[in-house]
Structures are given as structure tokens and as C-alpha cells.
N, C-alpha and C. Protein backbone atom coordinates (compact mmCIF):
# COMPACT_ATOMS: atom_id res chain seq x y z
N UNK A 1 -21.72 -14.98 15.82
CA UNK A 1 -22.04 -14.33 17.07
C UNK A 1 -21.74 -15.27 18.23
N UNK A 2 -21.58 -15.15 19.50
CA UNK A 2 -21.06 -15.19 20.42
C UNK A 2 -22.88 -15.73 21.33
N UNK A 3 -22.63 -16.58 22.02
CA UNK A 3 -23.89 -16.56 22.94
C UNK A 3 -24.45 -15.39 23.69
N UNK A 4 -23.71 -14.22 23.69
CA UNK A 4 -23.85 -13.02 24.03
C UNK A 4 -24.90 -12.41 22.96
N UNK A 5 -24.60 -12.65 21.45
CA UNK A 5 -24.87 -11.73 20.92
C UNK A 5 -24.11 -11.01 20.40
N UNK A 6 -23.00 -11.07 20.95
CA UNK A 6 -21.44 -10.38 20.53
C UNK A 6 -20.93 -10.64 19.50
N UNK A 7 -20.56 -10.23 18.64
CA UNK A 7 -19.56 -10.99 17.73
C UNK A 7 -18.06 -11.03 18.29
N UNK A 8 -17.52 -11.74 18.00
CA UNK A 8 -16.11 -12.19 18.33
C UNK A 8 -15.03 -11.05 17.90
N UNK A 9 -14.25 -11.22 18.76
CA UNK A 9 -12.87 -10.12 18.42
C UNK A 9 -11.76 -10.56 17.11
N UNK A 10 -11.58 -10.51 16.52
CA UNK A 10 -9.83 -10.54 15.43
C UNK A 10 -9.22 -9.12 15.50
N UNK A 11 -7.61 -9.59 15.78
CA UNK A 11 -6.86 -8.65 15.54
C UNK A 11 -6.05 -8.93 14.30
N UNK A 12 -5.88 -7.41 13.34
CA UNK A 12 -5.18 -7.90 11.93
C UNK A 12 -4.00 -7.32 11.96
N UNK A 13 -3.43 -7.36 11.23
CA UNK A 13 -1.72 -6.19 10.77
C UNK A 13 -1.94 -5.82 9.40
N UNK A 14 -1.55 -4.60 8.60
CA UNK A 14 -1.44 -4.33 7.60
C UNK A 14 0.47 -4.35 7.78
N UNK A 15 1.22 -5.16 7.35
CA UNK A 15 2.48 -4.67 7.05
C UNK A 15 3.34 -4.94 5.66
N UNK A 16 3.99 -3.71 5.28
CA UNK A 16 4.13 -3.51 4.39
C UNK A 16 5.72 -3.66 4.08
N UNK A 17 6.47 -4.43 2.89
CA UNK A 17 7.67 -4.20 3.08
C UNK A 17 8.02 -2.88 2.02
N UNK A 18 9.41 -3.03 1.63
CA UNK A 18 9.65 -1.64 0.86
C UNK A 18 9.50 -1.36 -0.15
N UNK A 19 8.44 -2.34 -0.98
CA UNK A 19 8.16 -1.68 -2.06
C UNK A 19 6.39 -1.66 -1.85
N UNK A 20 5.72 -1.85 -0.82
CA UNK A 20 4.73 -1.12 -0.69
C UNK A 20 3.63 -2.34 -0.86
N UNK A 21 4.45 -3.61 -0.90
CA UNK A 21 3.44 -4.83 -1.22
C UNK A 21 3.28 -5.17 0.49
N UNK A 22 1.50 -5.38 0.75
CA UNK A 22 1.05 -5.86 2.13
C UNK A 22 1.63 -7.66 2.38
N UNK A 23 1.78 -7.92 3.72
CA UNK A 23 1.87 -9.05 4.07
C UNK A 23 0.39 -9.91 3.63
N UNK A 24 0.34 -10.80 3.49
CA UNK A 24 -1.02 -11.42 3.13
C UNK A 24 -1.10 -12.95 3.29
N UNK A 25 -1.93 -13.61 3.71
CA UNK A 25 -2.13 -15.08 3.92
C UNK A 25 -3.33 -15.33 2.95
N UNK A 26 -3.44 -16.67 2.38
CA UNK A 26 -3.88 -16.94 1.20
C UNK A 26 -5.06 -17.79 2.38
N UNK A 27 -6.13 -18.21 2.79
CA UNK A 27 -6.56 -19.59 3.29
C UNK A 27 -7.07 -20.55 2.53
N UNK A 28 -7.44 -21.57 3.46
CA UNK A 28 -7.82 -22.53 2.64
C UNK A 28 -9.22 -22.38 1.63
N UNK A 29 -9.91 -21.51 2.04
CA UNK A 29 -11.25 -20.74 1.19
C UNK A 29 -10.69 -20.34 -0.46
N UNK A 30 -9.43 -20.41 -0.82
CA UNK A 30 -8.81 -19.78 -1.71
C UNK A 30 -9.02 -18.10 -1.97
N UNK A 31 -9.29 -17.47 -0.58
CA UNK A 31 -9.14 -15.57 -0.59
C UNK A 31 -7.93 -15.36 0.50
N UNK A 32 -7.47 -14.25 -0.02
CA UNK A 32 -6.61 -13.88 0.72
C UNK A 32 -7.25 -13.07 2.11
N UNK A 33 -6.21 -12.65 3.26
CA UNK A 33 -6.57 -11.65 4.45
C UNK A 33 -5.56 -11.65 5.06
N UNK A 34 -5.10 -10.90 5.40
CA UNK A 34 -4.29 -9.87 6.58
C UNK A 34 -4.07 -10.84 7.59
N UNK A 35 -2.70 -10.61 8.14
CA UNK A 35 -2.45 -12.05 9.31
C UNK A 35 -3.25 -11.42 10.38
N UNK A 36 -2.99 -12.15 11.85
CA UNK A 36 -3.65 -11.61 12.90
C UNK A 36 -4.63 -13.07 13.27
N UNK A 37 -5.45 -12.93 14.40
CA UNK A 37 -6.48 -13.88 14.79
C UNK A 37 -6.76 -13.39 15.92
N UNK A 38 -7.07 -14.49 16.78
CA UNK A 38 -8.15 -13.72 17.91
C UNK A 38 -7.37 -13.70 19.55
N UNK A 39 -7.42 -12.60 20.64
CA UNK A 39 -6.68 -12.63 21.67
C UNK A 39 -7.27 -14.17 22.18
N UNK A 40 -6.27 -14.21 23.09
CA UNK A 40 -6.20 -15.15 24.87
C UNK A 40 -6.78 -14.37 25.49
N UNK A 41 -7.65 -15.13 26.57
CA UNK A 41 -7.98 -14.01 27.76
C UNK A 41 -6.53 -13.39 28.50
N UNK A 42 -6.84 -12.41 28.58
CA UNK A 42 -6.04 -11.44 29.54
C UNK A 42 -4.95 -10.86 28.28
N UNK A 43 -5.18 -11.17 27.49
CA UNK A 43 -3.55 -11.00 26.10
C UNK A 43 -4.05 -9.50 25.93
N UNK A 44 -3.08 -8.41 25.81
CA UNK A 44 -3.37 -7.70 24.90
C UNK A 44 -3.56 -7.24 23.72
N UNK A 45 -4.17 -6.74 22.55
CA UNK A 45 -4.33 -6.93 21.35
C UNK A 45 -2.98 -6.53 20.81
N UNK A 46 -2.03 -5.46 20.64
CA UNK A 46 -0.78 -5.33 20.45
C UNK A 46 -0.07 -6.74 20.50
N UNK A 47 0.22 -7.62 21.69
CA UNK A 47 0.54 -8.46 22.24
C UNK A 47 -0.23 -10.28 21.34
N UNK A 48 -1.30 -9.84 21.45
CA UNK A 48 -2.19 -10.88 20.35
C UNK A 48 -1.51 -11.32 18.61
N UNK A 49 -1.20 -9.80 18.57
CA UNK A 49 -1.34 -9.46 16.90
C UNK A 49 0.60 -9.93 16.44
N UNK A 50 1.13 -9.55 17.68
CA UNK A 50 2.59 -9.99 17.44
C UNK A 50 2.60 -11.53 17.43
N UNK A 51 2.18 -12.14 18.05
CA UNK A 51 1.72 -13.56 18.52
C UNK A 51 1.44 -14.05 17.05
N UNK A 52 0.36 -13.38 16.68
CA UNK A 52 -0.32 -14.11 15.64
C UNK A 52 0.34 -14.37 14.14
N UNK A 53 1.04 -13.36 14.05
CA UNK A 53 1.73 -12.86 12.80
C UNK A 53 3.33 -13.36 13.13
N UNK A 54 3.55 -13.87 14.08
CA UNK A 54 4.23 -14.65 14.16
C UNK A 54 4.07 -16.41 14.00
N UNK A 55 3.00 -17.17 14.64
CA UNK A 55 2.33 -17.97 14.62
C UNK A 55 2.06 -18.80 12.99
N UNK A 56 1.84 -17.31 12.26
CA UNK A 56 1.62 -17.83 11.07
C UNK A 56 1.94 -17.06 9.87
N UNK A 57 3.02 -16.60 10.13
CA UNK A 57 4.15 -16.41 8.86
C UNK A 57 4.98 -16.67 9.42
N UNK A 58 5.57 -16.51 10.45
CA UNK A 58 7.32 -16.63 11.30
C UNK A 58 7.71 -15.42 11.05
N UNK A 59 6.72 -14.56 11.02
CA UNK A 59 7.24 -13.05 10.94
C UNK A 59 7.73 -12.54 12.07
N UNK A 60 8.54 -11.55 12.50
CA UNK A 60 8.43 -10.63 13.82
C UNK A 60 7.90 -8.82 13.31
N UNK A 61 7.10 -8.55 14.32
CA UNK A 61 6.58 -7.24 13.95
C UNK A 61 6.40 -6.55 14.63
N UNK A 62 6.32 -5.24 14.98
CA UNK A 62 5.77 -4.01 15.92
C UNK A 62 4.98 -3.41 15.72
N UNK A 63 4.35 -3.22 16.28
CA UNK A 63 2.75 -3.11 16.59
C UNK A 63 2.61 -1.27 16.15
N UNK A 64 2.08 -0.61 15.25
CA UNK A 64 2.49 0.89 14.87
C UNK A 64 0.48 1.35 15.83
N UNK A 65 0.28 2.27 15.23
CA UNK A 65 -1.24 2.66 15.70
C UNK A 65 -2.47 2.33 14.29
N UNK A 66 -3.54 1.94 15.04
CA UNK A 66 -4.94 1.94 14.61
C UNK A 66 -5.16 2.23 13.29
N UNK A 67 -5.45 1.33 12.73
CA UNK A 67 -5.69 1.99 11.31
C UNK A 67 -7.70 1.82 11.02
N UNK A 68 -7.69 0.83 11.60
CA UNK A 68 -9.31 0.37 11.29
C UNK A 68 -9.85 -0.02 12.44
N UNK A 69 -11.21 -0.32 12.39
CA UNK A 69 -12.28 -0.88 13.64
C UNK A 69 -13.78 -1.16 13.27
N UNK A 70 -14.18 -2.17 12.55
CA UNK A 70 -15.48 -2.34 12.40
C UNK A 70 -15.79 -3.44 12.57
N UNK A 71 -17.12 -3.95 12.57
CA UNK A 71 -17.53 -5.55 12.30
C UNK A 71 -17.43 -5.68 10.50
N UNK A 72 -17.00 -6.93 10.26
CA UNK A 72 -16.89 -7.55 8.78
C UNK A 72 -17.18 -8.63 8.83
N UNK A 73 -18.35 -9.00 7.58
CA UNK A 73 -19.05 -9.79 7.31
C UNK A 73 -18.00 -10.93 6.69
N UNK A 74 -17.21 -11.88 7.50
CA UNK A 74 -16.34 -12.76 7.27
C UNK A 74 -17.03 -13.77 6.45
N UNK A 75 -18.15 -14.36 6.53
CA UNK A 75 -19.00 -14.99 5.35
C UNK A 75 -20.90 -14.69 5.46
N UNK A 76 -21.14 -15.37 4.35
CA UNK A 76 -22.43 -14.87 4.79
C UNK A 76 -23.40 -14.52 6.32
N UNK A 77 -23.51 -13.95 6.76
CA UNK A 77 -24.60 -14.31 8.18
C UNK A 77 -23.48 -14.35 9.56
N UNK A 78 -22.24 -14.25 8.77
CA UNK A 78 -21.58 -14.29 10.05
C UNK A 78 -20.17 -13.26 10.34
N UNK A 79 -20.12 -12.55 11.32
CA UNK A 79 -19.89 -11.71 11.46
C UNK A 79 -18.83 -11.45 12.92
N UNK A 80 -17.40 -10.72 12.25
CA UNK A 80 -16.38 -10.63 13.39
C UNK A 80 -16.31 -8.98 13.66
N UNK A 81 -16.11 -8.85 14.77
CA UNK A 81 -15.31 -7.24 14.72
C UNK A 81 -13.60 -7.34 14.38
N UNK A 82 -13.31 -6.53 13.88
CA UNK A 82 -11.79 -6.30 13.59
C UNK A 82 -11.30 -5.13 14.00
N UNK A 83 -9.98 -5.40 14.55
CA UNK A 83 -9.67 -4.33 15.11
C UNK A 83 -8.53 -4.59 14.23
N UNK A 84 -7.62 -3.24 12.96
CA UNK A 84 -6.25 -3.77 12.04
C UNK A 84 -5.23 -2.73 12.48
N UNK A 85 -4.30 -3.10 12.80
CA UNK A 85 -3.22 -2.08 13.40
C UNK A 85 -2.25 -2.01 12.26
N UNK A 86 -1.09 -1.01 12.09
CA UNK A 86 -0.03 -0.81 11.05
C UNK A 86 0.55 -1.61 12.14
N UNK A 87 1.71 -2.45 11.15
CA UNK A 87 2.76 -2.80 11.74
C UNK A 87 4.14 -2.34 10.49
N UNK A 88 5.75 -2.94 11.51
CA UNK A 88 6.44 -2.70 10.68
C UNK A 88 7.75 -3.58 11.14
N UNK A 89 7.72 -4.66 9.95
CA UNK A 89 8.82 -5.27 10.62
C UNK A 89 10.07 -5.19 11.69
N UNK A 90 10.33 -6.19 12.58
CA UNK A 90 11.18 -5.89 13.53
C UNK A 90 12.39 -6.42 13.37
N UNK A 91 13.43 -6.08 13.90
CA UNK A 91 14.54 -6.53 13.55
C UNK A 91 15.34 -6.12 11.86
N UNK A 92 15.48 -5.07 12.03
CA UNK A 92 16.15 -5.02 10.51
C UNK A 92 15.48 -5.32 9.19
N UNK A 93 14.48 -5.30 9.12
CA UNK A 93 13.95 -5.79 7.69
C UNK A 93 12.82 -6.80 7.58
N UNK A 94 12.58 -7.33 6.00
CA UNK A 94 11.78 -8.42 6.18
C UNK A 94 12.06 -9.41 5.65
N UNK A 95 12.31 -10.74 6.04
CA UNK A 95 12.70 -12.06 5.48
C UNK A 95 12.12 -12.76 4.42
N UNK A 96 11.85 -13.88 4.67
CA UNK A 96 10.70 -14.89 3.80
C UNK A 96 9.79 -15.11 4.64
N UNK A 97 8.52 -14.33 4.50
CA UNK A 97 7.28 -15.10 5.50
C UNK A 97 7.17 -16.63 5.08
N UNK A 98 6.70 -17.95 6.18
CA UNK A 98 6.48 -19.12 5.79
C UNK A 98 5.38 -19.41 6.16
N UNK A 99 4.77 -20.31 5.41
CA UNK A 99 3.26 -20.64 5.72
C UNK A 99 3.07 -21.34 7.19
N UNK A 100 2.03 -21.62 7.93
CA UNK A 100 1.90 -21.91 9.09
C UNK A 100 0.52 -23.40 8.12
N UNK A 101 0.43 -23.95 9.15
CA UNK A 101 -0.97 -24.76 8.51
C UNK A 101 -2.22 -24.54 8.56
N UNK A 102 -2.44 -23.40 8.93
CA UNK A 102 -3.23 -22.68 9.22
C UNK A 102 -3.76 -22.11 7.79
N UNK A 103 -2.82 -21.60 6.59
CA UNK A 103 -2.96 -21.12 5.82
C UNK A 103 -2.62 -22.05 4.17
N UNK A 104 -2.72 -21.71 3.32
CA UNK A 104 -2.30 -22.71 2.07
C UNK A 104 -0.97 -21.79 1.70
N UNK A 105 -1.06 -20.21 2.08
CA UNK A 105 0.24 -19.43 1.50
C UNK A 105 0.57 -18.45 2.07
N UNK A 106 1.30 -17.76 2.15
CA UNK A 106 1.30 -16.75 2.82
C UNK A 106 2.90 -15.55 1.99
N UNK A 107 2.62 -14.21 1.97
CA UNK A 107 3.80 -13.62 1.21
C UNK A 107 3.42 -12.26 1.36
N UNK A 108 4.53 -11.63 0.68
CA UNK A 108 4.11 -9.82 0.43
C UNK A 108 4.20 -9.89 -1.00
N UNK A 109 2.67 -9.21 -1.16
CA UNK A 109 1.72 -8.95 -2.36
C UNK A 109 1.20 -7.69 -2.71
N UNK A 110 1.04 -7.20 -3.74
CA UNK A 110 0.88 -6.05 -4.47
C UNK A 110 -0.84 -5.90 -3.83
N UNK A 111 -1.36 -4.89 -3.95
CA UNK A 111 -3.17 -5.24 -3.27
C UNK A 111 -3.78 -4.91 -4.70
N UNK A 112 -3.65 -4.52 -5.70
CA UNK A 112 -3.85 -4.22 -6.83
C UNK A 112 -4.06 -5.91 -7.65
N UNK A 113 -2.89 -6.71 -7.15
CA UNK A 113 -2.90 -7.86 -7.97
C UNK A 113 -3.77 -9.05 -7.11
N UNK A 114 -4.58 -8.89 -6.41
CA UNK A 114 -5.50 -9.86 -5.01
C UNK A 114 -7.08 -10.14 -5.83
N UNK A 115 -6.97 -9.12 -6.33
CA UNK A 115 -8.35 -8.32 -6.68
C UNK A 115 -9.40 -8.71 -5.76
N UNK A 116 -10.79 -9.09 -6.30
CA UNK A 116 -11.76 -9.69 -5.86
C UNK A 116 -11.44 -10.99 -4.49
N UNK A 117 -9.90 -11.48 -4.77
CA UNK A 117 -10.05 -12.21 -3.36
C UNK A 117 -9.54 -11.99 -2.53
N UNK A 118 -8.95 -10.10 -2.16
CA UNK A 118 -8.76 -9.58 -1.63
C UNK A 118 -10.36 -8.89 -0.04
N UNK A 119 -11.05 -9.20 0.64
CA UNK A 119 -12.35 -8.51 1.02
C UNK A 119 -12.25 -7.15 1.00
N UNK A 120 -12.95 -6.36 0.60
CA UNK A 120 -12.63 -4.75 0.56
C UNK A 120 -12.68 -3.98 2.11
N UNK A 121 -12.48 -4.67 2.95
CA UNK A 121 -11.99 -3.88 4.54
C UNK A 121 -10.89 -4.26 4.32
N UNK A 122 -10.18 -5.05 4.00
CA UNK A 122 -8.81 -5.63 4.34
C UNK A 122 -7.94 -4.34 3.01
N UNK A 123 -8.19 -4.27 1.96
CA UNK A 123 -8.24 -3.57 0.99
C UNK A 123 -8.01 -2.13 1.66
N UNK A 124 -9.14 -1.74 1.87
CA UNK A 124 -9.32 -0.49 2.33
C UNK A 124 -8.09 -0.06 3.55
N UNK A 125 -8.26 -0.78 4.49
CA UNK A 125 -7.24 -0.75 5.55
C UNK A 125 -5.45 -0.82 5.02
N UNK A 126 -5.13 -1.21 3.94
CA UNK A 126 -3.59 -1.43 3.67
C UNK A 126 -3.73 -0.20 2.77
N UNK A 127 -4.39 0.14 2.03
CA UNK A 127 -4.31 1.83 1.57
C UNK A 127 -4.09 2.57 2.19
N UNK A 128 -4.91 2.67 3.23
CA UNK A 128 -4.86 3.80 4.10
C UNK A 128 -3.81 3.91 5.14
């Protein structure tokens, strides 16, 4: 929470290449999650989420519409809102995502094969 009381903003991407496996970053926690992180003041979240998913795969992406919006219990007691948008690669296709240091891995992954260190919002959101 936020000295407000607030919990903090993250923006995510669900993107998918063509055989239907999500983009995914591994962290150092050893679970996987959805690229994305948190705006700049004045950034827009569209604008955030391209940033981010660039930042830390070397991906490029376009921003599609809304797929999700809740708070998620990121670890015990503590708690983000997420806002996860579809995206869909830009520029012709999708390359080799590369890890950023931010992360231990990062790739396109089956959500079936994540299992349990997949969180089930992140889950839920690349289904849908």
C-alpha cells in the first residue's frame, strides 16, 4: 500500500505469438508473470506498457484493449492493482525476447506448462 492507502498501479501485456504460447518473464522469486511494470507520472498506461515490455524483453508491441482490472495479492499482505491489456507484436512478427536484469528469463511459453508458478490472474487473463 501506498501512504494513501492506495495500492500501487502495474501495467501488464498478455502477448501471444502464433502458436498461442504467452510472453512471460521468469523473476528472481523463481515464478513466472506477464511483462509490464509501473507508469511515470504523466505516462500513459498504453504508453507505460510499451515502455515496459520493451525495457525488459527488447520486445516491441501494440497496445490491443483491456482484458483485466483488479487488485492481486503480489505476496502475502501486499497488494498491487493491475491493469493487463492484449498486445500484439509490432513490426512484422516476433523475434527472440532477451532478458533484461530485471528478470532471470524471459520467453514465449505454453500457460499449461507454468503451472503453479504461473499466479492464477495472470493465468486467467492470457486465456481470456
Amino acid at each position: 500500500m501506498t501512504d494513501r492507502g492506495v495500492p500501487p498501479l502495474s501495467v501488464k501485456g498478455v502477448c501471444l505469438d502464433g502458436s498461442g504460447r504467452a510472453l512471460v518473464c521468469r523473476n528472481w522469486r523463481r515464478g513466472w508473470e506477464l511483462p509490464g511494470g509501473r507508469p511515470r507520472l504523466g505516462e500513459g498506461l498504453a504508453a507505460c506498457l510499451v515502455r515496459e515490455i520493451r525495457e525488459e524483453t527488447g520486445f516491441e508491441v501494440e497496445v490491443g484493449e483491456l482484458v483485466a482490472g483488479e487488485p492481486f495479492e503480489v505476496l502475502p499482505a501486499r497488494w498491487v492493482d493491475i491493469v493487463i491489456y492484449g498486445c500484439r507484436p509490432a513490426g512484422g512478427g516476433p523475434g527472440v525476447p532477451v532478458a533484461s536484469e530485471e528478470h532471470a528469463q524471459v520467453g514465449f511459453r505454453a500457460v499449461e506448462q507454468l503451472g503453479a508458478s504461473l499466479p492464477d490472474g495472470y493465468r486467467e487473463a492470457v486465456l481470456a
